[in-house]
C-alpha atoms as a PDB file:
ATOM      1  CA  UNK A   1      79.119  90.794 134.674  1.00  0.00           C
ATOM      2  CA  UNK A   2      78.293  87.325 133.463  1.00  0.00           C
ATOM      3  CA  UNK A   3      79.806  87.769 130.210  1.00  0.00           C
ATOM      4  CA  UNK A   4      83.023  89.832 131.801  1.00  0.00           C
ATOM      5  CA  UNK A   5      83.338  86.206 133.924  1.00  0.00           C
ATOM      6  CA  UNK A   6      83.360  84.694 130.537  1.00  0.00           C
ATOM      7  CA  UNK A   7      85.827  86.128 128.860  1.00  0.00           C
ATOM      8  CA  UNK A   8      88.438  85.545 131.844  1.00  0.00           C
ATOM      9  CA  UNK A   9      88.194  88.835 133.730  1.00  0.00           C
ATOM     10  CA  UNK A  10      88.072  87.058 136.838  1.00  0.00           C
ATOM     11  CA  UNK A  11      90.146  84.640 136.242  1.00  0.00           C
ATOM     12  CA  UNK A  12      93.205  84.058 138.633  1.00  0.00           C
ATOM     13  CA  UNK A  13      96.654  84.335 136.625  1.00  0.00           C
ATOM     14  CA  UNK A  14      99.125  82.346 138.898  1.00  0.00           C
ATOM     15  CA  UNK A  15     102.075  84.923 138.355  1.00  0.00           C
ATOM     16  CA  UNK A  16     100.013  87.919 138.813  1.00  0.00           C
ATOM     17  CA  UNK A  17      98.249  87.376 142.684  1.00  0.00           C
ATOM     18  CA  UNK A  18     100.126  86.611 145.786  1.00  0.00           C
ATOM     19  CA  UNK A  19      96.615  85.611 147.531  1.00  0.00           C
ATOM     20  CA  UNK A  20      97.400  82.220 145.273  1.00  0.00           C
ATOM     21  CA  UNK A  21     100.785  81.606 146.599  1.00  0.00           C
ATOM     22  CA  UNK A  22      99.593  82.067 149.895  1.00  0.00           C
ATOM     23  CA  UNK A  23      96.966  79.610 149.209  1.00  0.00           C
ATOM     24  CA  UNK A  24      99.734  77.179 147.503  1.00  0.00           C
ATOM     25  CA  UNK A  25     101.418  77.093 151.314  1.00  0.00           C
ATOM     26  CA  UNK A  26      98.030  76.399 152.622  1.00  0.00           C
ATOM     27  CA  UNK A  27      97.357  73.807 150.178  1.00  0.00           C
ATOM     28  CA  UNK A  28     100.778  72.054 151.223  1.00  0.00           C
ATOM     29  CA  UNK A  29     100.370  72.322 155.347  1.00  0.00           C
ATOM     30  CA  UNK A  30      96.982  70.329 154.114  1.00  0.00           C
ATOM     31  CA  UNK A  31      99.104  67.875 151.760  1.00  0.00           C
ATOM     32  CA  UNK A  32     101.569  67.386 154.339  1.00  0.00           C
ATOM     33  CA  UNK A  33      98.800  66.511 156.888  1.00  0.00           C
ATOM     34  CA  UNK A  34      98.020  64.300 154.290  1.00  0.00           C
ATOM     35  CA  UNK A  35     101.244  62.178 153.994  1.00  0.00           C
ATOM     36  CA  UNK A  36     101.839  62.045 157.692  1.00  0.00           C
ATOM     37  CA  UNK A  37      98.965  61.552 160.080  1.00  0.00           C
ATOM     38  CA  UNK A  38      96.354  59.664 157.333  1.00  0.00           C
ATOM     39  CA  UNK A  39      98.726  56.525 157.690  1.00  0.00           C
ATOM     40  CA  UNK A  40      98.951  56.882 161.484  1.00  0.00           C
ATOM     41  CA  UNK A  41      95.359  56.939 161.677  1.00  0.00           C
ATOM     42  CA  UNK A  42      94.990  53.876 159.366  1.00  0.00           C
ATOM     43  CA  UNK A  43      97.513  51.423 161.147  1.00  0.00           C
ATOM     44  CA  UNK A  44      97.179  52.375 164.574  1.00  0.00           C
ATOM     45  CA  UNK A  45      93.353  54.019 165.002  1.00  0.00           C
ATOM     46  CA  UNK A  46      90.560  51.355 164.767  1.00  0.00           C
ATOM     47  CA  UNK A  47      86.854  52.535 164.659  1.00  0.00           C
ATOM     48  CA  UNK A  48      87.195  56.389 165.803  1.00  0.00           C
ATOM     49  CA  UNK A  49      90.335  58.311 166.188  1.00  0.00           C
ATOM     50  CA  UNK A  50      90.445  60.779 169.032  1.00  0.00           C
ATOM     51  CA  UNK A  51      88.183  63.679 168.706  1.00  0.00           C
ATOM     52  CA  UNK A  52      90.723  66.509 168.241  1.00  0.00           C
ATOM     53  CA  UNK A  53      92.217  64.711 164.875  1.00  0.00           C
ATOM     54  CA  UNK A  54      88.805  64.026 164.017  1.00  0.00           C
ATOM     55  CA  UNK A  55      88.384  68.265 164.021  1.00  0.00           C
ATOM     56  CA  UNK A  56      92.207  68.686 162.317  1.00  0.00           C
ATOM     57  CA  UNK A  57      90.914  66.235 159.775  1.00  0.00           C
ATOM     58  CA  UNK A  58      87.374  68.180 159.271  1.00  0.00           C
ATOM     59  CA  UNK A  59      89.444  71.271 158.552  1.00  0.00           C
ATOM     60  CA  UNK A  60      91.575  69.986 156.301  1.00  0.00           C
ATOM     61  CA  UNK A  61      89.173  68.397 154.487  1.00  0.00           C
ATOM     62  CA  UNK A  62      87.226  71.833 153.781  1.00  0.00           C
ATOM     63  CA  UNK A  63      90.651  72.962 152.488  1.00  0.00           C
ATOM     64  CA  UNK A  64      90.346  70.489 150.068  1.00  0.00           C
ATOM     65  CA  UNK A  65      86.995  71.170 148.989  1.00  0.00           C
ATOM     66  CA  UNK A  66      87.794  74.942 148.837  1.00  0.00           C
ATOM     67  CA  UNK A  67      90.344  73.933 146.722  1.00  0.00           C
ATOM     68  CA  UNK A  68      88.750  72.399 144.144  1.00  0.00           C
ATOM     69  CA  UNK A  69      86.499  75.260 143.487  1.00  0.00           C
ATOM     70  CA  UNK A  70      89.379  77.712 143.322  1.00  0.00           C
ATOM     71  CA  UNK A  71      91.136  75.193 140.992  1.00  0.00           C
ATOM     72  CA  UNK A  72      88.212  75.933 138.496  1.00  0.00           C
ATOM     73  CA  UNK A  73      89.117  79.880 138.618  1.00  0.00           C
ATOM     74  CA  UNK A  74      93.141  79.695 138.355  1.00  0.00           C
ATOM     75  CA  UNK A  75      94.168  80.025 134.730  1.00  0.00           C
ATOM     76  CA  UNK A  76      96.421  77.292 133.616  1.00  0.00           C
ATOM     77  CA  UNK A  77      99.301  77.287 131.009  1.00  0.00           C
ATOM     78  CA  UNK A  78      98.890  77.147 127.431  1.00  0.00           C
ATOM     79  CA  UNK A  79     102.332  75.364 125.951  1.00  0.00           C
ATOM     80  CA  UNK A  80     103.570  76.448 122.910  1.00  0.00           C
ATOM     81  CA  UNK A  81     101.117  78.862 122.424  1.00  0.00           C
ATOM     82  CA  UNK A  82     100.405  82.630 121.376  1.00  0.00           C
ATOM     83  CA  UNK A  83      99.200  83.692 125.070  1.00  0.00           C
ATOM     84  CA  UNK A  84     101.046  82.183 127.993  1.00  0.00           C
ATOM     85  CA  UNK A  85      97.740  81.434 130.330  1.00  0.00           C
ATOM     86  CA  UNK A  86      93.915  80.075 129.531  1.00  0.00           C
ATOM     87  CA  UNK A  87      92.027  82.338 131.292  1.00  0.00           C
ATOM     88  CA  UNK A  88      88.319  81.662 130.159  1.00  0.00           C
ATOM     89  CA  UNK A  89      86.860  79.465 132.488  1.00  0.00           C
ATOM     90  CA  UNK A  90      85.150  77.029 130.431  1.00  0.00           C
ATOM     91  CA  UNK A  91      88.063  75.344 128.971  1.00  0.00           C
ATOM     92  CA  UNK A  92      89.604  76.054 132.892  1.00  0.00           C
ATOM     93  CA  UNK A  93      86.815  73.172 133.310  1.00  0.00           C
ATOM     94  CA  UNK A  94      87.056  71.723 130.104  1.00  0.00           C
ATOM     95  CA  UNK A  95      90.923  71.250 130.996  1.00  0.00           C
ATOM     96  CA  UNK A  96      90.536  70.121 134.949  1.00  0.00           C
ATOM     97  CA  UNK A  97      87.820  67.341 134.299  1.00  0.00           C
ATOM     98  CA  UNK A  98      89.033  65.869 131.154  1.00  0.00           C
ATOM     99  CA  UNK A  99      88.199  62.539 131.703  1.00  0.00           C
ATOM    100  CA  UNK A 100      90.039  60.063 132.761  1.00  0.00           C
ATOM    101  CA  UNK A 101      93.799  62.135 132.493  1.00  0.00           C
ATOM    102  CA  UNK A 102      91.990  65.675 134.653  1.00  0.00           C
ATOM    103  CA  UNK A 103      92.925  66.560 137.799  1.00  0.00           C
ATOM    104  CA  UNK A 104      89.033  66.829 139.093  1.00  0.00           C
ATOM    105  CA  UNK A 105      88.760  63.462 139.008  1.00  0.00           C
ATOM    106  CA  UNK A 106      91.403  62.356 141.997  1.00  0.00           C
ATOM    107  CA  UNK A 107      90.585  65.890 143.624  1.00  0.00           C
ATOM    108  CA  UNK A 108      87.041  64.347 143.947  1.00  0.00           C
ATOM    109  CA  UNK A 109      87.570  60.722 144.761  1.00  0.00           C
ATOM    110  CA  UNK A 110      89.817  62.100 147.516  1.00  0.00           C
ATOM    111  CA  UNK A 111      87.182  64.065 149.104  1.00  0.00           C
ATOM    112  CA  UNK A 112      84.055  61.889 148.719  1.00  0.00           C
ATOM    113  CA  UNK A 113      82.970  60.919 151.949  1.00  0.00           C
ATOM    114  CA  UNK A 114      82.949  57.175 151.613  1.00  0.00           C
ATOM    115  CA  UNK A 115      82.627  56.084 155.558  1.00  0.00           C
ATOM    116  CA  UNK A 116      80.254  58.912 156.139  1.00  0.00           C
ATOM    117  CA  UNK A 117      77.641  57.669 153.666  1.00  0.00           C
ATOM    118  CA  UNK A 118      77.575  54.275 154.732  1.00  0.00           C
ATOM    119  CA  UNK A 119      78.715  52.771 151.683  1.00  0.00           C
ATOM    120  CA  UNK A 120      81.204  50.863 153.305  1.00  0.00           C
ATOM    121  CA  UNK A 121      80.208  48.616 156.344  1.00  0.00           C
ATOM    122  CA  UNK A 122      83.672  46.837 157.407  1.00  0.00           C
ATOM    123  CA  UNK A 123      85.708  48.867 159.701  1.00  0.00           C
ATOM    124  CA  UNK A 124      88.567  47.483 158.517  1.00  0.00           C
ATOM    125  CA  UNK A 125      87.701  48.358 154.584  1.00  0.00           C
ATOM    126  CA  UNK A 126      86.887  51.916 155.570  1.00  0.00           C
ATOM    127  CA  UNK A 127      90.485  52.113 157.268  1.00  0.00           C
ATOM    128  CA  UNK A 128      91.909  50.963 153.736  1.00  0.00           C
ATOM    129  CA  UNK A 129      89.480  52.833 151.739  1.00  0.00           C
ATOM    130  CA  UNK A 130      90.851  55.532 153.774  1.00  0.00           C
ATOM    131  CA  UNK A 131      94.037  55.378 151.849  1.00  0.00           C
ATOM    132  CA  UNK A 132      92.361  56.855 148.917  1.00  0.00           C
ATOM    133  CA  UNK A 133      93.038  60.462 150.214  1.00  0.00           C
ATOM    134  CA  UNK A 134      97.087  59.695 149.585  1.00  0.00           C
ATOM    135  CA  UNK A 135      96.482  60.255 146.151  1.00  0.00           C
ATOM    136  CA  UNK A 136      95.925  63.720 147.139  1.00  0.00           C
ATOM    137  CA  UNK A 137      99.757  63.892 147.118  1.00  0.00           C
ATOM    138  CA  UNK A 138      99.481  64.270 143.129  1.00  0.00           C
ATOM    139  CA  UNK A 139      99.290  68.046 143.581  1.00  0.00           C
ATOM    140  CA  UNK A 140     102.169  68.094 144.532  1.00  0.00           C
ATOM    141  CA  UNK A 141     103.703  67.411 141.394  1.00  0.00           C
ATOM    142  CA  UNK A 142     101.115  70.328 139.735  1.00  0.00           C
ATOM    143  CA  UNK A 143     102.216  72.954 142.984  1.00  0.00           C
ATOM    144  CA  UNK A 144     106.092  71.282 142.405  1.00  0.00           C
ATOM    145  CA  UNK A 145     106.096  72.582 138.470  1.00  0.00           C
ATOM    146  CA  UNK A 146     104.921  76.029 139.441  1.00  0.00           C
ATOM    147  CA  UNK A 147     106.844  76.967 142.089  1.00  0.00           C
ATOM    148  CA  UNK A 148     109.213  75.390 140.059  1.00  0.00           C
ATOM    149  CA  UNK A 149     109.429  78.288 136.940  1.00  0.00           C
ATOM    150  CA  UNK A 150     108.181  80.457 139.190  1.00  0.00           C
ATOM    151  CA  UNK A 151     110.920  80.810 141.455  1.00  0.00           C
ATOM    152  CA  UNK A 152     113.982  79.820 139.356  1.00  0.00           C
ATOM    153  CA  UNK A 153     114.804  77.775 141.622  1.00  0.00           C
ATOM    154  CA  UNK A 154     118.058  75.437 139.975  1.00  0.00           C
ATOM    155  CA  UNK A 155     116.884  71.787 138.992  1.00  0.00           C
ATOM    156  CA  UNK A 156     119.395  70.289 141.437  1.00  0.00           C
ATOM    157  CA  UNK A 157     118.017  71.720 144.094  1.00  0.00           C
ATOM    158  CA  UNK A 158     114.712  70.376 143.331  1.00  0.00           C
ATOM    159  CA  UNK A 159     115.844  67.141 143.031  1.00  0.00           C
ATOM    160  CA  UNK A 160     117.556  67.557 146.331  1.00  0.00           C
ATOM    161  CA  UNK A 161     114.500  68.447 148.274  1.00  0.00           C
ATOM    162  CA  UNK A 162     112.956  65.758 145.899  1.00  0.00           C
ATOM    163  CA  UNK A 163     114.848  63.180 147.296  1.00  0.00           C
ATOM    164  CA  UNK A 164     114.707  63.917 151.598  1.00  0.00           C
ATOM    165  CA  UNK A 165     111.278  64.468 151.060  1.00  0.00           C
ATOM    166  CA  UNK A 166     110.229  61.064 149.329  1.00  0.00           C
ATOM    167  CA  UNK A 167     112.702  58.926 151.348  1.00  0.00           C
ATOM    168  CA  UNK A 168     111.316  60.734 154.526  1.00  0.00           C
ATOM    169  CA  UNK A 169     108.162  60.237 153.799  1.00  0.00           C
ATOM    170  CA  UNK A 170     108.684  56.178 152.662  1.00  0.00           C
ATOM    171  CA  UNK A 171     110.543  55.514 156.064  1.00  0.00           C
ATOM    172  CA  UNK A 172     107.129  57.082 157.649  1.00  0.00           C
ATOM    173  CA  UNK A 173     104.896  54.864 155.521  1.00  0.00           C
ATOM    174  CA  UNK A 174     106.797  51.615 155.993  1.00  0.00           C
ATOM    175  CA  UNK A 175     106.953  52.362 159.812  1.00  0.00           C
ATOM    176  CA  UNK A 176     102.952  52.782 159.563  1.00  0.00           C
ATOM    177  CA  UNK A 177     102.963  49.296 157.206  1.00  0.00           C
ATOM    178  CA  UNK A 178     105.037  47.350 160.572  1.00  0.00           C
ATOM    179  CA  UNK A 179     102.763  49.423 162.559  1.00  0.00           C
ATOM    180  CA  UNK A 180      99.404  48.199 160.673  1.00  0.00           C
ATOM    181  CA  UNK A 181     100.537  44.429 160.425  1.00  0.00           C
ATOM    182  CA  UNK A 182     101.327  44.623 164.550  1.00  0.00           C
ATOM    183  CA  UNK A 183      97.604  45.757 165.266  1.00  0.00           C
ATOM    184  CA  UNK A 184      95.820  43.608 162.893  1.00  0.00           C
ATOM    185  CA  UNK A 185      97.463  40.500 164.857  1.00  0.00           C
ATOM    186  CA  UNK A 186      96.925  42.020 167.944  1.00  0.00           C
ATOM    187  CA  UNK A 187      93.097  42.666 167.084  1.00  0.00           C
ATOM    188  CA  UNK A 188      92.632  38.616 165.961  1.00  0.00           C
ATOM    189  CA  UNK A 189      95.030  37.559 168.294  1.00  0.00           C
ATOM    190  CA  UNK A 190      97.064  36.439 166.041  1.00  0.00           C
ATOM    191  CA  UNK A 191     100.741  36.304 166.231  1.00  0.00           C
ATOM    192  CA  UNK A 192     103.058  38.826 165.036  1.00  0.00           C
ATOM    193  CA  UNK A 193     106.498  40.526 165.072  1.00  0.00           C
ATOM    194  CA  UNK A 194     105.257  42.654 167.503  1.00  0.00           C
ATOM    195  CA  UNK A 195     103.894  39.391 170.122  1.00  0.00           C
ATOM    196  CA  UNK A 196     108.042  38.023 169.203  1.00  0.00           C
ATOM    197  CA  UNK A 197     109.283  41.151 170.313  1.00  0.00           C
ATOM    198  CA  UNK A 198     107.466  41.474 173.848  1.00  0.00           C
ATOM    199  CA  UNK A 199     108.226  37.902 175.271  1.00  0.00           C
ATOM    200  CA  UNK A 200     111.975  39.083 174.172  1.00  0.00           C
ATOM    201  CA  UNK A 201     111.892  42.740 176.322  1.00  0.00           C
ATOM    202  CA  UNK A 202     109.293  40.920 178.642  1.00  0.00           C
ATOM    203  CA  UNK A 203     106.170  43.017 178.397  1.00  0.00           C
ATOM    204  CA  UNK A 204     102.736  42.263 177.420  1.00  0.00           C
ATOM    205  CA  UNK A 205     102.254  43.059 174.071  1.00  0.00           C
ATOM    206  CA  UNK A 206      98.732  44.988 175.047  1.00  0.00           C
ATOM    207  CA  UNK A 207     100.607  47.318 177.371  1.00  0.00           C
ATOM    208  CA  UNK A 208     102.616  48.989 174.590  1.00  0.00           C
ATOM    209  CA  UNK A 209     100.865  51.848 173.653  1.00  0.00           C
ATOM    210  CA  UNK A 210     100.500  53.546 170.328  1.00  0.00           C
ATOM    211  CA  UNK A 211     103.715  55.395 170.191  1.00  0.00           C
ATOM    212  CA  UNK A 212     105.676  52.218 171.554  1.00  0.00           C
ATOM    213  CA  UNK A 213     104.576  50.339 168.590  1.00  0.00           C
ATOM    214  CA  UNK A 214     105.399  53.246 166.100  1.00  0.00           C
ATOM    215  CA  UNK A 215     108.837  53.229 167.689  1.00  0.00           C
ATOM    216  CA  UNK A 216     109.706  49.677 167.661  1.00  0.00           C
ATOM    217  CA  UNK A 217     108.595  49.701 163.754  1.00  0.00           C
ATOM    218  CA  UNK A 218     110.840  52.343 163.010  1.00  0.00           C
END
């Protein structure tokens, strides 16, 4: 059996199982979680976030990890070569944690539980450190390519979705930047856009809530 493993038997070909592209779409929901509440939890969370994102978050994050190991049993593509896929799994490995260019490597750094450890004492360096997990977004790019010759899908289209995606997702970041500055000041007591703002509308600036503030960056 060991040897069978080996030799590739095992070994996930990417255009041969539809459990993969199912997985793909899972992999995505995760990487879109990724993109769009990790910044809102950065700017606008301080210390905790509210239990039920801590759970979405714990899920996720198992997707991740699942996702590495799986990673280590999907055959990958052999350019300009006699056979189309590498399916033994030592140079799978070999190939996914070439150091420093492999994919392991920001797989792992996005999933190592820096806060949780306690190798980080400032709140406000774990919220940053936090960040680290957008690199996740990488795989993308690796899912992107597949799907990609997979589907036959025309280039212009691709760059298309390409484009609404990316300047969807930069509006959302920037909003979160506006969104980080306004609760840093409002933490120190400093002022900030968000202080000029509410003596011009005439509120307090500690009465706007969460999604006030996300609005008014936007």
């Amino acid at each position: 059996l060991f040897k069978r493993w080996l030799n590739g038997e095992f070994t996930i070909t990417p255009d041969e199982n539809k459990l993969l592209d199912l997985w793909d779409v899972t992999v995505v929901v995760a990487l879109a979680h990724t993109a769009l509440v990790l910044p809102v939890e950065v700017a606008f969370f301080v210390g905790e976030a509210p239990v039920a994102l801590g759970y979405i978050d714990t899920i996720f994050f198992c997707i991740f990890v699942v996702d590495i190991l799986v990673t280590f049993q999907v055959a990958f593509n052999v350019p300009h070569a006699r056979k189309l896929f590498e399916k033994e799994p030592v140079k799978i490995a070999k190939n996914y944690m070439a150091f420093p260019c492999g994919w392991f490597w920001i797989d792992f750094i996005t999933i190592f539980p820096f806060d949780k450890l306690g190798l980080l004492s400032s709140v406000r360096v774990i919220r940053v450190f936090r960040l680290l997990r957008v690199m996740r977004l990488a795989r993308m790019m690796k899912l992107a390519s597949r799907w990609h010759s997979r589907l036959g899908v025309s280039y212009a289209w691709v760059s298309i979705f390409k484009c609404l995606v990316v300047t969807s997702f930069a509006v959302h970041w920037i909003t979160c930047i506006w969104g980080f500055l306004a609760v840093e000041g409002r933490i120190r007591d400093a002022g900030t856009w968000l202080t000029t703002y509410a003596k011009r509308i005439g509120e307090e600036e500690h009465s706007l809530t969460t999604m006030d503030i996300y609005t008014i960056s936007m």
